[in-house]
Protein backbone atom coordinates (compact mmCIF):
# COMPACT_ATOMS: atom_id res chain seq x y z
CA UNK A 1 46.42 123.72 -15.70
CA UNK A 2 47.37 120.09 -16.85
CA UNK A 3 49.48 119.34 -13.61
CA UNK A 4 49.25 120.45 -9.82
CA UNK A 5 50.04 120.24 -6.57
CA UNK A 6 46.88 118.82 -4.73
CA UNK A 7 48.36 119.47 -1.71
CA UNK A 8 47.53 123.22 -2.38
CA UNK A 9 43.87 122.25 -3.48
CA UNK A 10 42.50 120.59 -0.02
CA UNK A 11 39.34 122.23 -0.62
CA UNK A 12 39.35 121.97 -4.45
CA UNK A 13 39.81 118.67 -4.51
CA UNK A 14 37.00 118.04 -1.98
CA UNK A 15 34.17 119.59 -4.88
CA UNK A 16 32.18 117.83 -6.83
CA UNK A 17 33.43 117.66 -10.40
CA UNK A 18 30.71 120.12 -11.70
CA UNK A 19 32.09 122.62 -8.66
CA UNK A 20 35.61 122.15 -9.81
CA UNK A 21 34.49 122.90 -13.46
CA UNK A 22 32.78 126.46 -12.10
CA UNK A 23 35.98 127.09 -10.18
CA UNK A 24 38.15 126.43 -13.55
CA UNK A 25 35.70 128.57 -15.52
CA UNK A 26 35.12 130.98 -13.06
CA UNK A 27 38.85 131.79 -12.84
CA UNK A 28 39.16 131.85 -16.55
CA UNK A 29 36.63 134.94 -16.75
CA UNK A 30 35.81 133.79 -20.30
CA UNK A 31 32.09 133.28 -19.82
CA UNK A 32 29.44 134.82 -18.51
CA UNK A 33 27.55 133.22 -15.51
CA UNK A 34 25.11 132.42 -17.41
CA UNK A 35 27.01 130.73 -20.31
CA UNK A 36 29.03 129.00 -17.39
CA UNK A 37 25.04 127.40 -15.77
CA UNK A 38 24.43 126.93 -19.36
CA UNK A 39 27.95 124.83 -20.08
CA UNK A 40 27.57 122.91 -16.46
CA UNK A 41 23.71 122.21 -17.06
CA UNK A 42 22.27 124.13 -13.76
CA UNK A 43 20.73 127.37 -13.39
CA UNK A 44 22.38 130.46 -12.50
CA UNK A 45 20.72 130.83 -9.36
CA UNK A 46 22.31 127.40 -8.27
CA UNK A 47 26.07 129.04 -9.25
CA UNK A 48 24.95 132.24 -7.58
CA UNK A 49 24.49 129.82 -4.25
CA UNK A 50 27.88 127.83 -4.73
CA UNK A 51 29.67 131.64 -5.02
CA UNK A 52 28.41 132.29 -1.33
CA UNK A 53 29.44 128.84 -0.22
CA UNK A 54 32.54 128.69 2.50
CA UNK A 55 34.11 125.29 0.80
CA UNK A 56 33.63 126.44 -2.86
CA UNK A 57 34.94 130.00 -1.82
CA UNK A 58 38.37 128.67 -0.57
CA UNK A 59 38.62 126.49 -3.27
CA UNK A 60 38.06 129.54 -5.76
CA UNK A 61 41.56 130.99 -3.52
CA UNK A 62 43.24 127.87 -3.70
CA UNK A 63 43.33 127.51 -7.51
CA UNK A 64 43.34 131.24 -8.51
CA UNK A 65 46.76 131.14 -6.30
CA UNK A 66 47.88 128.20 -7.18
CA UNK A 67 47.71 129.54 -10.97
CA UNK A 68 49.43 132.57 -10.18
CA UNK A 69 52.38 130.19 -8.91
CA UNK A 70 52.42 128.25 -11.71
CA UNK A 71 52.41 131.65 -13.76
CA UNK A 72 55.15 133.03 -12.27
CA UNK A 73 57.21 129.98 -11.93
CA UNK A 74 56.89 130.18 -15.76
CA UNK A 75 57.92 133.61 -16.23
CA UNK A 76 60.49 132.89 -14.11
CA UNK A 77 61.79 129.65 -16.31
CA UNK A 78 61.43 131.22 -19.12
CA UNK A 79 64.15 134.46 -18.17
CA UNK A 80 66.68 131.92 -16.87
CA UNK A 81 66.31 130.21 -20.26
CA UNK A 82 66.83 133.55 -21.78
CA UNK A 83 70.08 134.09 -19.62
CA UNK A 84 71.30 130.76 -20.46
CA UNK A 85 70.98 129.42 -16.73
């Protein structure tokens, strides 16, 4: 997700970078949590912590819908194109 709407990331945008890196890889589902500790340089049991954390849990909503906006926005783009709108 190159662009977006900060507006819908109040509590995204108020992580620390390393936070916002766990949300992005979090959402991804690509790694495990231990390759994600391993890929932010902290220890699983400090992810484990951020998981149960209010702010970090919003901004896990926040960009997991924001993504399914921007998903469906494309779908959608992409069937007009096909219908010559």
């Amino acid at each position: 997700m190159n662009k977006h709407n900060t507006a819908d990331l109040v509590a995204f945008t108020k992580l620390t970078k390393k936070k916002q890196k766990a949300v992005k890889l979090m959402f991804e589902g690509d790694l495990t949590i231990k390759e994600i500790a391993q890929e932010l340089h902290c220890g699983e049991r400090t992810l484990y912590s951020w998981k149960y954390d209010d702010l970090f849990i919003k901004a896990q909503s926040e960009y997991a819908i924001l993504n399914i906006r921007l998903s469906e926005y494309a779908i959608l783009n992409k069937r007009l194109r096909n219908l010559g709108v």
